[in-house]
C-alpha atoms as a PDB file:
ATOM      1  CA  UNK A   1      44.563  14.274   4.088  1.00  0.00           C
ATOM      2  CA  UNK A   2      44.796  10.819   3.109  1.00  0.00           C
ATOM      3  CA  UNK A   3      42.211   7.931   4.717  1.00  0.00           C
ATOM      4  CA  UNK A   4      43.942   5.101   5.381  1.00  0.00           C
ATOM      5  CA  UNK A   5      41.198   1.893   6.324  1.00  0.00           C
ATOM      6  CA  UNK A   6      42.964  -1.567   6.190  1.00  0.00           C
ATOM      7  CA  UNK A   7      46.551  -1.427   8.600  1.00  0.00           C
ATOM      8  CA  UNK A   8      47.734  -4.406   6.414  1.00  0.00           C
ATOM      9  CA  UNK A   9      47.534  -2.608   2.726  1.00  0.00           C
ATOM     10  CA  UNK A  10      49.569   0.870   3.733  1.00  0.00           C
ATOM     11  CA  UNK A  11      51.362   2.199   0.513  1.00  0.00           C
ATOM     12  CA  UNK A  12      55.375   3.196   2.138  1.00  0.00           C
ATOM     13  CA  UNK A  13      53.558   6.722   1.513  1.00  0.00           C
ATOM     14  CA  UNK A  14      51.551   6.474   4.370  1.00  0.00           C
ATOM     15  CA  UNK A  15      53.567   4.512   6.435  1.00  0.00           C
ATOM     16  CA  UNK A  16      56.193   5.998   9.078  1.00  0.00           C
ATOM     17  CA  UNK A  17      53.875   8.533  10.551  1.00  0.00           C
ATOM     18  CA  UNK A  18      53.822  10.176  14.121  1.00  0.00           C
ATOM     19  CA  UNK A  19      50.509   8.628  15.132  1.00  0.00           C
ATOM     20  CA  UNK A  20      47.757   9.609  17.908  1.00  0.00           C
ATOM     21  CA  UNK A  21      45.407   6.870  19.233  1.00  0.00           C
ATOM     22  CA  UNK A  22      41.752   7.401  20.010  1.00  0.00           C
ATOM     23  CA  UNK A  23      37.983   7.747  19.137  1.00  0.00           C
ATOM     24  CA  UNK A  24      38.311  11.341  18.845  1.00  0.00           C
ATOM     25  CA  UNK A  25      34.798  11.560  19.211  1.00  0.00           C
ATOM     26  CA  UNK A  26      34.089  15.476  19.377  1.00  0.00           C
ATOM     27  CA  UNK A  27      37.509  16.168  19.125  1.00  0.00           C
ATOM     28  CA  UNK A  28      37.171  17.830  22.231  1.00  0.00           C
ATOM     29  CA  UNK A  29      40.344  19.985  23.982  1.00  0.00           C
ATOM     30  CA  UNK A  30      41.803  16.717  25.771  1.00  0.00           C
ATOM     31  CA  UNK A  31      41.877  15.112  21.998  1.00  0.00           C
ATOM     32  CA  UNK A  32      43.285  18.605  20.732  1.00  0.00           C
ATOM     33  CA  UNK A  33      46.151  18.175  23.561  1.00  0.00           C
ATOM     34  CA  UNK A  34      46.839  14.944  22.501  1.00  0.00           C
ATOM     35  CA  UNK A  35      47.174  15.949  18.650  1.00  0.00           C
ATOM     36  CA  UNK A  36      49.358  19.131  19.785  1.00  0.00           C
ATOM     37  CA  UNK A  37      51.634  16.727  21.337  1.00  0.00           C
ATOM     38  CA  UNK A  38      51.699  14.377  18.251  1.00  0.00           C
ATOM     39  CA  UNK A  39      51.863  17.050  16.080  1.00  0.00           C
ATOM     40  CA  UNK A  40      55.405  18.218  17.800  1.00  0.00           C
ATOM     41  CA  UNK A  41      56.921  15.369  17.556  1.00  0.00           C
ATOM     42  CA  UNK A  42      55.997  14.520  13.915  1.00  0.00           C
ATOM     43  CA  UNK A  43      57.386  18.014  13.140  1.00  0.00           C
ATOM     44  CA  UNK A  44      60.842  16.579  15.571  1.00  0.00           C
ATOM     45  CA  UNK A  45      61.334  13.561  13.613  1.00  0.00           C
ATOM     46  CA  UNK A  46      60.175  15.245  10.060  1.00  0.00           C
ATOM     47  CA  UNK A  47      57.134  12.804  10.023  1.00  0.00           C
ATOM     48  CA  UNK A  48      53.900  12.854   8.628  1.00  0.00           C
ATOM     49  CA  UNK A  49      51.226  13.596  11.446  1.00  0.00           C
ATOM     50  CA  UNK A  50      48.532  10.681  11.498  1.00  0.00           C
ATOM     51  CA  UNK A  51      45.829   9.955  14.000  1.00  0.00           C
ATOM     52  CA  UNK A  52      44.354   6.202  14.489  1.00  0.00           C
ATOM     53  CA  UNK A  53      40.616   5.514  14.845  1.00  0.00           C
ATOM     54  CA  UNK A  54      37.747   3.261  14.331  1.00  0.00           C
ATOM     55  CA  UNK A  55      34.742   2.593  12.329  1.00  0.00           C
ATOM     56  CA  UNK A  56      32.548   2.092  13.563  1.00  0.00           C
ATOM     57  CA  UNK A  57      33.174   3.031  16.990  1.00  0.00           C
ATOM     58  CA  UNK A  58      33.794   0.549  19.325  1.00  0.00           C
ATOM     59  CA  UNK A  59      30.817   1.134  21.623  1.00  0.00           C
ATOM     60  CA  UNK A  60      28.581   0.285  18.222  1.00  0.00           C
ATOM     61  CA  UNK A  61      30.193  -2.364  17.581  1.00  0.00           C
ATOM     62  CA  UNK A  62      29.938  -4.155  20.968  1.00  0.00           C
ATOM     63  CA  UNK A  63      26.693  -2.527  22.122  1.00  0.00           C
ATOM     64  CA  UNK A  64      24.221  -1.874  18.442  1.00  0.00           C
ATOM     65  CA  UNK A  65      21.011  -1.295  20.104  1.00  0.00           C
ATOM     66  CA  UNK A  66      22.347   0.867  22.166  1.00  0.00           C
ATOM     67  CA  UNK A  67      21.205   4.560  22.251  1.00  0.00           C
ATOM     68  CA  UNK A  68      22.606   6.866  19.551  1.00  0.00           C
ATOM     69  CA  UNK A  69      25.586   8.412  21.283  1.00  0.00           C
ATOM     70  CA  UNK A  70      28.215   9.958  19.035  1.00  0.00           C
ATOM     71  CA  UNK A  71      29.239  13.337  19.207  1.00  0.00           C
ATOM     72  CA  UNK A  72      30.226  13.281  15.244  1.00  0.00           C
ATOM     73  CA  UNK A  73      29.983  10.909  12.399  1.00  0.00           C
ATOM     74  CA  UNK A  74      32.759   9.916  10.669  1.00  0.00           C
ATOM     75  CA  UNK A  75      32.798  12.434   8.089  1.00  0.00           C
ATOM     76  CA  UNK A  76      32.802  15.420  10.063  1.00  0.00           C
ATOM     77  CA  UNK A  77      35.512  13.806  12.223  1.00  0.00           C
ATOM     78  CA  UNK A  78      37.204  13.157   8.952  1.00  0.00           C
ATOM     79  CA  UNK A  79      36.738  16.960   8.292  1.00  0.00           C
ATOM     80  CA  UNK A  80      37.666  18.349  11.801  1.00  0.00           C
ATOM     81  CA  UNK A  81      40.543  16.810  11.276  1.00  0.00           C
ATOM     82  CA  UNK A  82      41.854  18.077   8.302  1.00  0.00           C
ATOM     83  CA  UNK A  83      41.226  21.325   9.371  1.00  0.00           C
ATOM     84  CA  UNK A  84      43.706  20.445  12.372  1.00  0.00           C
ATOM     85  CA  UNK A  85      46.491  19.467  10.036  1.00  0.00           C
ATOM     86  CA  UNK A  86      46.541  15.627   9.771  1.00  0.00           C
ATOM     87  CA  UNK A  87      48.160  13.904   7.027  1.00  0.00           C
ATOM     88  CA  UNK A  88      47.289  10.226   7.321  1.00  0.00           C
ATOM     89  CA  UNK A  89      43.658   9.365   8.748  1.00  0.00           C
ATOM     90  CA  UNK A  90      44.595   5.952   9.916  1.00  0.00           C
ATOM     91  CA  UNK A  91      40.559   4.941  10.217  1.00  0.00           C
ATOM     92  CA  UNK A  92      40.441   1.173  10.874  1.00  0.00           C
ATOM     93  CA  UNK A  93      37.372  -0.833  10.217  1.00  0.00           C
ATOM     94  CA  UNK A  94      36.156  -2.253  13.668  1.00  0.00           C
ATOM     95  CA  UNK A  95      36.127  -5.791  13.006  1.00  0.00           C
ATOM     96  CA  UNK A  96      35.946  -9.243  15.263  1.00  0.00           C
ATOM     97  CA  UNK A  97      39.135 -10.102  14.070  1.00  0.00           C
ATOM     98  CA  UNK A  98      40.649  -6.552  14.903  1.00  0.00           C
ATOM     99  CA  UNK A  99      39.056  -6.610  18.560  1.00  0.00           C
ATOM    100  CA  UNK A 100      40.576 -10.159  18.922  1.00  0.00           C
ATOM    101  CA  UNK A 101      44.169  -8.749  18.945  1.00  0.00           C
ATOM    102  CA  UNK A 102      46.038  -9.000  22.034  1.00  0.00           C
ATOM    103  CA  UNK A 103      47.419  -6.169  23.105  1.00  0.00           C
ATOM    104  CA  UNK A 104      50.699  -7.582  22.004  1.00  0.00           C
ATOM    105  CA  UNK A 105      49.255  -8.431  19.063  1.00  0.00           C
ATOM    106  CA  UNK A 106      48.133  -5.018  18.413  1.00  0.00           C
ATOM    107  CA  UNK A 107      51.458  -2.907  19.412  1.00  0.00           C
ATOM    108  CA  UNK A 108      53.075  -5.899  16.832  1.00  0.00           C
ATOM    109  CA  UNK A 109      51.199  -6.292  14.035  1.00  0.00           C
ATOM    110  CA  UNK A 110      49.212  -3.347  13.846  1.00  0.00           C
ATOM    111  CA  UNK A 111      51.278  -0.071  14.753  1.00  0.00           C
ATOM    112  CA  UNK A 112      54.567  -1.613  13.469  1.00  0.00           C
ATOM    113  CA  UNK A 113      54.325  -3.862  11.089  1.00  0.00           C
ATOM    114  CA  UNK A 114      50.930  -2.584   9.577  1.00  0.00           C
ATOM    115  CA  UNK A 115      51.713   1.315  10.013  1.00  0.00           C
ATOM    116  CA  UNK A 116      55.579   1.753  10.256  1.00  0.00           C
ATOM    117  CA  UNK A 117      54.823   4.185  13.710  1.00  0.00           C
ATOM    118  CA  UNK A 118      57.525   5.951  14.651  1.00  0.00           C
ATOM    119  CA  UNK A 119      55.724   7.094  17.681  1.00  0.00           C
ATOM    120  CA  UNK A 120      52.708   6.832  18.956  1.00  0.00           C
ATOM    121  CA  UNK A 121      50.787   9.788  21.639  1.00  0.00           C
ATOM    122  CA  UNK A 122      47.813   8.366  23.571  1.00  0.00           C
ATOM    123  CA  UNK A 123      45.793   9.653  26.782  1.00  0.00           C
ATOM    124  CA  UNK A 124      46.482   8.503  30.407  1.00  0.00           C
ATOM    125  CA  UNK A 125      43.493   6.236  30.148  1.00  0.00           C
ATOM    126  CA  UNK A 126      44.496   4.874  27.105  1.00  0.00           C
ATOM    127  CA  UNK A 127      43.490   0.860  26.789  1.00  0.00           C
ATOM    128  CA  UNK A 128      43.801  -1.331  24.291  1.00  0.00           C
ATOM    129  CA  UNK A 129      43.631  -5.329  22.656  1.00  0.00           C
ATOM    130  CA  UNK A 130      41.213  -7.687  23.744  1.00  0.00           C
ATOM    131  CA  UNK A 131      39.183  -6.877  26.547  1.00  0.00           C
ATOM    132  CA  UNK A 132      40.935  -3.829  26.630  1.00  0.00           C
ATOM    133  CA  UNK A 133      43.827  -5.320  28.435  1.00  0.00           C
ATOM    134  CA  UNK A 134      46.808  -3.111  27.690  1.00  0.00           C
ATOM    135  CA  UNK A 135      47.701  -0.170  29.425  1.00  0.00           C
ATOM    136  CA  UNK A 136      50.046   2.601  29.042  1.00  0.00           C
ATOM    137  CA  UNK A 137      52.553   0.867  30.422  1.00  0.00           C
ATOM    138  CA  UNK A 138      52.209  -2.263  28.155  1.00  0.00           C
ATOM    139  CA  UNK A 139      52.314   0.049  25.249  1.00  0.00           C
ATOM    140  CA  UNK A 140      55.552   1.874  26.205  1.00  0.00           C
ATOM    141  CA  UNK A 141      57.205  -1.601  26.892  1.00  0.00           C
ATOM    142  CA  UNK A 142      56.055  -2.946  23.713  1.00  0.00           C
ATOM    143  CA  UNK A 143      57.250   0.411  21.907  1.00  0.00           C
ATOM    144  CA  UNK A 144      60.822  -0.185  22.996  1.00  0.00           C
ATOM    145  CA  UNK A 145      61.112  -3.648  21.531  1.00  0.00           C
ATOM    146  CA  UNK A 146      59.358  -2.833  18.585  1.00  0.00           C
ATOM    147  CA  UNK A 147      61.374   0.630  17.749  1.00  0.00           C
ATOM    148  CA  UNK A 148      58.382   3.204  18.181  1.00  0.00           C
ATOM    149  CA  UNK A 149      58.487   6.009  20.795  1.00  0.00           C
ATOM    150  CA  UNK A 150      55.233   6.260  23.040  1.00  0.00           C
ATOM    151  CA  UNK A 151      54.489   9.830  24.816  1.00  0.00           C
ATOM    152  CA  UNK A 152      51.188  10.514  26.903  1.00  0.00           C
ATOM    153  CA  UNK A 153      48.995  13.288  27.434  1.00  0.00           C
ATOM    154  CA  UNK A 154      47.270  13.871  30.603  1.00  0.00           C
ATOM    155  CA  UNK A 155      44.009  14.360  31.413  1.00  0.00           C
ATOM    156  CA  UNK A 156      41.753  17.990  31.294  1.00  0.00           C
ATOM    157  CA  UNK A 157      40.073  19.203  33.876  1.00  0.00           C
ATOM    158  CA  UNK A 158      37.863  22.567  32.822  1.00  0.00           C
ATOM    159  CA  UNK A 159      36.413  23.658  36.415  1.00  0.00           C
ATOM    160  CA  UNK A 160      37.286  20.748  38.104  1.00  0.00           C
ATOM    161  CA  UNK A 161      35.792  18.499  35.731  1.00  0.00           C
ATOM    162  CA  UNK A 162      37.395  16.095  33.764  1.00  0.00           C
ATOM    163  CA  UNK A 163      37.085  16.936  29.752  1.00  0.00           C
ATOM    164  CA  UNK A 164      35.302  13.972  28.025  1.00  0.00           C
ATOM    165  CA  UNK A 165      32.934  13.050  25.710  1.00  0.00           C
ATOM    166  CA  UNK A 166      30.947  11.661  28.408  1.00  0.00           C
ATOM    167  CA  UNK A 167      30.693  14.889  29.956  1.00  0.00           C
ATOM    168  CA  UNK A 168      29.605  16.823  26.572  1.00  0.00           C
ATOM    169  CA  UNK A 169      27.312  14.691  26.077  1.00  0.00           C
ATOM    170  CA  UNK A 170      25.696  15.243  29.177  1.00  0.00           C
ATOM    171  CA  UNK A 171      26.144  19.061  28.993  1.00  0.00           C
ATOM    172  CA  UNK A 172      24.230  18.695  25.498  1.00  0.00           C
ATOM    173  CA  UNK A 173      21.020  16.927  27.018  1.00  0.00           C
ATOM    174  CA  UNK A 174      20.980  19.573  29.878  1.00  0.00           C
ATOM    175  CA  UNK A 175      20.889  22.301  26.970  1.00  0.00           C
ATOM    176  CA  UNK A 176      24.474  23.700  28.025  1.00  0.00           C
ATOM    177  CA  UNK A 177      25.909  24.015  24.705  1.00  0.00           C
ATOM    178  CA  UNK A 178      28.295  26.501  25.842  1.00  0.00           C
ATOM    179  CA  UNK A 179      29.296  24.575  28.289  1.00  0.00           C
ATOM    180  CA  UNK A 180      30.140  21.585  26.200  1.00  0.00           C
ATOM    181  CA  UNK A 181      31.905  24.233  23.602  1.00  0.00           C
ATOM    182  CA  UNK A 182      33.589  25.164  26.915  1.00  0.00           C
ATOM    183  CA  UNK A 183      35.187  21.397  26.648  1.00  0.00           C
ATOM    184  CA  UNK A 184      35.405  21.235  23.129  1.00  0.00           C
ATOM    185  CA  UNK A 185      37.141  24.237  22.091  1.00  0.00           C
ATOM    186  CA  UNK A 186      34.518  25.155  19.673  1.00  0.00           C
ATOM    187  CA  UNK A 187      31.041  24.859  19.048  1.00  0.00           C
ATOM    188  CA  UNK A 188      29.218  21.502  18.807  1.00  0.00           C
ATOM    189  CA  UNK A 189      28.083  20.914  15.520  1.00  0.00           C
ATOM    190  CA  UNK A 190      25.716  18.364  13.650  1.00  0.00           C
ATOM    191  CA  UNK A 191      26.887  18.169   9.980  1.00  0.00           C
ATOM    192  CA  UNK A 192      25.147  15.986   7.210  1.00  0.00           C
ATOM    193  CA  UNK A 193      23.215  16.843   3.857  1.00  0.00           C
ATOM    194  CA  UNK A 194      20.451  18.511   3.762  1.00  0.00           C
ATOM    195  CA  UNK A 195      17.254  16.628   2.729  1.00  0.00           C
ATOM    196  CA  UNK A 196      13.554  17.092   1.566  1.00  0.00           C
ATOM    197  CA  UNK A 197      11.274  17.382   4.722  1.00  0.00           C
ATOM    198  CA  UNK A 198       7.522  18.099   4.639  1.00  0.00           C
ATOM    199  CA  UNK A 199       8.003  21.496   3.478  1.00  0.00           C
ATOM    200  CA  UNK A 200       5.637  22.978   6.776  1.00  0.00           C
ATOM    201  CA  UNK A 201       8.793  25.659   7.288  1.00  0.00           C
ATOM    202  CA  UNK A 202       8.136  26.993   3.925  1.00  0.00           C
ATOM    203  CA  UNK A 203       4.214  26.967   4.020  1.00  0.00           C
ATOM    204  CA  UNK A 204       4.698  29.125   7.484  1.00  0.00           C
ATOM    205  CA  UNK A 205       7.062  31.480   6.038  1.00  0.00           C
ATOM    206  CA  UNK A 206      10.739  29.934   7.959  1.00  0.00           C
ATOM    207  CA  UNK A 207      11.752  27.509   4.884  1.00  0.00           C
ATOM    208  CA  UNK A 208      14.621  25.449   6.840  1.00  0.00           C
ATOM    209  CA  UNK A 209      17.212  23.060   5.894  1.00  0.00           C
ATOM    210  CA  UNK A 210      16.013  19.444   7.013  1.00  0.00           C
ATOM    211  CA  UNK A 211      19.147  16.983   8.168  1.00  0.00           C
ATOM    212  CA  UNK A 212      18.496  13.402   9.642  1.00  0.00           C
ATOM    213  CA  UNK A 213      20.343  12.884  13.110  1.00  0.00           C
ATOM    214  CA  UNK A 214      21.005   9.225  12.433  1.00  0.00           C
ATOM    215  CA  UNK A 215      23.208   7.577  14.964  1.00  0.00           C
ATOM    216  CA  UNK A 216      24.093  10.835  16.841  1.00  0.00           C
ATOM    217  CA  UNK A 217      23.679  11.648  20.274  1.00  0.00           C
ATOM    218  CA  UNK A 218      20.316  14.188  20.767  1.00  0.00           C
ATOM    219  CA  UNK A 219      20.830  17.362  22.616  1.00  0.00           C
ATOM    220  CA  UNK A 220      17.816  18.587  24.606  1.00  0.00           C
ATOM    221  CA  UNK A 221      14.952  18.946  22.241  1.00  0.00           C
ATOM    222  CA  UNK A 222      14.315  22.143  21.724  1.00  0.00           C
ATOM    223  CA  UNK A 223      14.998  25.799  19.491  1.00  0.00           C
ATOM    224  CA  UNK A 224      18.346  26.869  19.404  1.00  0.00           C
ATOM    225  CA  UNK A 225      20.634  30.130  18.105  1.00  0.00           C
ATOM    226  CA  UNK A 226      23.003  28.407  15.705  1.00  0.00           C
ATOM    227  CA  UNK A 227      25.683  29.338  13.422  1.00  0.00           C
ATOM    228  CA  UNK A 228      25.433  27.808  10.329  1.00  0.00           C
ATOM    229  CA  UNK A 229      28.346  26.590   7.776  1.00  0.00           C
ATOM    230  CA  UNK A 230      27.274  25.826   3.879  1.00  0.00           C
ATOM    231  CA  UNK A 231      29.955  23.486   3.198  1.00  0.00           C
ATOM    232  CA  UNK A 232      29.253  22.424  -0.613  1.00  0.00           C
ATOM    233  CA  UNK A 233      27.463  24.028  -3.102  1.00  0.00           C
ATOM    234  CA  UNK A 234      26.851  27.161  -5.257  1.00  0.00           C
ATOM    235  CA  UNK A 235      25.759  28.851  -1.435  1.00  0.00           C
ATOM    236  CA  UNK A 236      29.107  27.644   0.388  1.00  0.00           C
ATOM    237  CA  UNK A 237      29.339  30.309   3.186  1.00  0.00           C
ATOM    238  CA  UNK A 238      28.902  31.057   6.707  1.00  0.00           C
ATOM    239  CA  UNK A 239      25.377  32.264   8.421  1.00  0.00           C
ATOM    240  CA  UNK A 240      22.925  32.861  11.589  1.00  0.00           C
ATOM    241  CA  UNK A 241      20.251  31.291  12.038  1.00  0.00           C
ATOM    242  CA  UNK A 242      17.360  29.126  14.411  1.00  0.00           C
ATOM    243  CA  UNK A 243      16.724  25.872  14.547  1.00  0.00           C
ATOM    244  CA  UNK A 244      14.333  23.209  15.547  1.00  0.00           C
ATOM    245  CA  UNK A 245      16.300  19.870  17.294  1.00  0.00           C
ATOM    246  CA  UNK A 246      13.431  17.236  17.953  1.00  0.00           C
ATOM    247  CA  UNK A 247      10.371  15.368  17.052  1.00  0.00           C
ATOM    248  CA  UNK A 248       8.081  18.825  16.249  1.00  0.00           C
ATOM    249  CA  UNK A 249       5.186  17.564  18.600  1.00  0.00           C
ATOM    250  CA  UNK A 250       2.805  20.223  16.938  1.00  0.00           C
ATOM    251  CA  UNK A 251       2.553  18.145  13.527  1.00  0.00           C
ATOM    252  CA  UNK A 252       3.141  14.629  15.340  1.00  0.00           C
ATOM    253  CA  UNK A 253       6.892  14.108  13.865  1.00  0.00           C
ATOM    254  CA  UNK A 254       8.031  10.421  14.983  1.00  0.00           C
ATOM    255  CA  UNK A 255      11.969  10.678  14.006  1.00  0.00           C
ATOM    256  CA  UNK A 256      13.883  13.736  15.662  1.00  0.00           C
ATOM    257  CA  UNK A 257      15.456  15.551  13.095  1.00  0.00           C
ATOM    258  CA  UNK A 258      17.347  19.173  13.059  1.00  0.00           C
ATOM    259  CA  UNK A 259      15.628  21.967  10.985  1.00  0.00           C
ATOM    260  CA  UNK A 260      17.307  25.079  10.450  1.00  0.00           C
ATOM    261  CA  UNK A 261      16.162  28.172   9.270  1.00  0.00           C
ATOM    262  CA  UNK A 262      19.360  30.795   7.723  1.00  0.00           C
ATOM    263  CA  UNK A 263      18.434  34.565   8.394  1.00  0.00           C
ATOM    264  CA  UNK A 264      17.913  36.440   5.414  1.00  0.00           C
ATOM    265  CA  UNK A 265      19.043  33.564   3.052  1.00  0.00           C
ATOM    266  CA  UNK A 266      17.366  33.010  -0.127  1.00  0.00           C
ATOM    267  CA  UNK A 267      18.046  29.729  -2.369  1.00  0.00           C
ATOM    268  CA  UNK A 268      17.841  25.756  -2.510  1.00  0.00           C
ATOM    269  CA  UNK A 269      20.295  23.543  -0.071  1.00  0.00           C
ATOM    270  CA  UNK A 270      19.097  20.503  -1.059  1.00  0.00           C
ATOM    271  CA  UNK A 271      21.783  17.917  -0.965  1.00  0.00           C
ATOM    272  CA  UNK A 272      24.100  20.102  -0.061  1.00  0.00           C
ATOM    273  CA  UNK A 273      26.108  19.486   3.182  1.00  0.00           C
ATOM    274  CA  UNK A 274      26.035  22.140   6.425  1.00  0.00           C
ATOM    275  CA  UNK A 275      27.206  22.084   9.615  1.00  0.00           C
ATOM    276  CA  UNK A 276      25.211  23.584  12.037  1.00  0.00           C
ATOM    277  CA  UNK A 277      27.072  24.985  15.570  1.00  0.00           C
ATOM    278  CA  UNK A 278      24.787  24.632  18.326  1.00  0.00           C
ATOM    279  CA  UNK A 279      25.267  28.013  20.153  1.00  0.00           C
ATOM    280  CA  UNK A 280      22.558  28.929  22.929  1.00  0.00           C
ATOM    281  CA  UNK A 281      19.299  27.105  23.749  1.00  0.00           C
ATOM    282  CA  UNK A 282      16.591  29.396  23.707  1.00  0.00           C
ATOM    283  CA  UNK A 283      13.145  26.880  24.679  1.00  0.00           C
ATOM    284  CA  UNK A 284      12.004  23.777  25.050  1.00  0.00           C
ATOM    285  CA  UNK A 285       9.859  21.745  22.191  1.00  0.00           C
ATOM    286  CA  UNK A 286       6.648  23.299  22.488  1.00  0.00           C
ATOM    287  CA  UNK A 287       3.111  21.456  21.257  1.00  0.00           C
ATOM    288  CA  UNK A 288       1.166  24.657  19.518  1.00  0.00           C
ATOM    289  CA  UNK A 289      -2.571  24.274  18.700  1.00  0.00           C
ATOM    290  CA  UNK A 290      -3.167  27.336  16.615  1.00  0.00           C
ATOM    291  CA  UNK A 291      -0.702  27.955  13.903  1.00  0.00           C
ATOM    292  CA  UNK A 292      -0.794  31.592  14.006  1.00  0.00           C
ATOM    293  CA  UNK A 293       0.380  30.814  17.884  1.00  0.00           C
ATOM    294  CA  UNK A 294       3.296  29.099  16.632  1.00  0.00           C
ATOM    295  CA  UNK A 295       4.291  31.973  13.727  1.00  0.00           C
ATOM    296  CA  UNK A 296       4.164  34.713  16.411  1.00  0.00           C
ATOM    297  CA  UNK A 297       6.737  32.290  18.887  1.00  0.00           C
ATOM    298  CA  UNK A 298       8.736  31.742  15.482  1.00  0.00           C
ATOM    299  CA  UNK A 299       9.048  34.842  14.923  1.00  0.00           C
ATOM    300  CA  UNK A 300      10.037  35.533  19.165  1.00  0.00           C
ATOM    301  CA  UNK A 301      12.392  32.785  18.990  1.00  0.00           C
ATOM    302  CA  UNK A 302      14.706  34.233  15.574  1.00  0.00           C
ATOM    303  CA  UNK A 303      14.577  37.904  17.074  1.00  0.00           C
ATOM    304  CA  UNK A 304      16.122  36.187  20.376  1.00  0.00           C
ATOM    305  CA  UNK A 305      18.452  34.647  18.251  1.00  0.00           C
ATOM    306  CA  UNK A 306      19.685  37.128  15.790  1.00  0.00           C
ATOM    307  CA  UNK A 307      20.275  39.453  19.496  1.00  0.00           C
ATOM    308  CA  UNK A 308      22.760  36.139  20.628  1.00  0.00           C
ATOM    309  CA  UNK A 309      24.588  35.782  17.443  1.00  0.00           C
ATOM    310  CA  UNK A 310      24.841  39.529  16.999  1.00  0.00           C
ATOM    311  CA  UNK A 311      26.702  39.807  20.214  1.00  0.00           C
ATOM    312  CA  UNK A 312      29.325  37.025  19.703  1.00  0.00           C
END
């Protein structure tokens, strides 16, 4: 898949492309419909498949002290996908400038002239240029006089609710991670490398995998069953495990951070990266005062697990 990050420097390689419009934040089953629907009509026209987003995402860039709130980084959106077939990762820097464009502006100078669309696929609550001014409608009228098609795909409901990221987000911080999986058409995972924490796992006997959750929204605090990918390295592989999302009030941890522990797994991860699928929450974060407390509810908490991941 090729990353594409400046619309006005596009080789004729990259330009030309069927291309879906969003965030993709998740890439939950309303972003897969979208990319289903792109995807048929790049294969109708004999066109690369490409899919348009941002970096950072718009919310950061209007709103920085905000809460962290993103469902995945850029590289494991980058990665996700791939793995869905993309061709041309059309990942525009977020700038003033770009957010400027009116939405005439945008259809114009960006999709046409910049990528060379020959159609574009965006959801029924699609908005776009300045202020967010242009609708679906604008978009389709602009698409005629500019020579690009423009389809739409409708929203999802899963049990009456609408699929969002809004609502898998929310569905994380309850500690529903099936339910959000429910929406997302897979398991939510954190990805990122794996980095030197304070070694406690090890000195207890559950040596665990230490990743940062910068900028990402925080499920509910708490131990989880998790299935675990090893995406680089001489370990690359898939595995079960436990982990530990939060601040680890028993040793007074001040930045949350996800450590998890791979059943019968022997070796060094260290800078290599994982992605870890949240699967079931088993307990809350839990403030232990006697170590050998803690070991025996360790010990509980990956026997729980291992019976959940055993039975998938």
């Amino acid at each position: 898949m090729k990353i594409v990050r400046d619309y006005q420097f596009v080789s004729e390689a990259e330009r030309g492309a069927v291309v879906a419009i969003g965030n993709f934040d998740g890439i939950h089953l309303g972003h897969q419909a979208v990319l289903d629907i792109a995807r048929a009509e790049a294969q109708r026209l004999s066109a690369p498949l490409g899919v348009m987003t941002f970096e950072p995402h718009p919310r950061q860039f209007f709103a920085p002290d905000a809460p962290p709130f993103r469902l995945t980084n850029a590289a494991a959106r980058a990665h996700r996908l791939e793995k869905l077939g993309v061709d041309v990762l059309y990942e525009l820097s977020f700038t003033s400038a770009l957010a400027a464009l009116s939405p005439e502006e945008f259809a114009k100078g960006v999709l046409s002239d910049g990528l060379g669309a020959r159609h574009v696929v965006i959801g029924a609550d699609f908005h776009f240029g300045a202020k967010r001014a242009g609708k679906v409608e604008d978009l389709q009228k602009y698409g005629e006089s500019e020579g690009f098609g423009t389809s739409v795909a409708q929203l999802l409901e899963r049990k009456g609710l609408e699929v969002s990221s809004t609502a898998i987000r929310k569905a994380l911080s309850d500690g529903l991670p099936r339910d959000a999986a429910a929406m997302l058409g897979h398991w939510h995972r954190i990805e990122g490398t794996v980095i030197r924490g304070d070694q406690r796992g090890r000195d207890l006997g559950f040596p665990t995998a230490n990743m940062a959750l910068t900028d990402l929204h925080r499920p509910r605090f708490g131990v989880y069953a998790v299935l675990v990918d090893v995406l680089t390295g001489p370990h690359a592989g898939s595995y079960h495990g436990a982990a530990s999302l939060g601040l680890r009030p028993t040793f007074g941890g001040q930045e949350p951070n996800l450590e998890t522990y791979l059943f019968d797994f022997r070796g060094d991860l260290y800078g290599s990266q994982i992605s870890v699928g949240l699967v079931d929450f088993l307990r809350p974060e839990e403030k232990f005062t006697d170590i050998n407390a803690l070991i025996e509810q360790m010990d509980l908490d990956c026997q729980q697990a291992r019976d959940i991941l055993g039975a998938l």
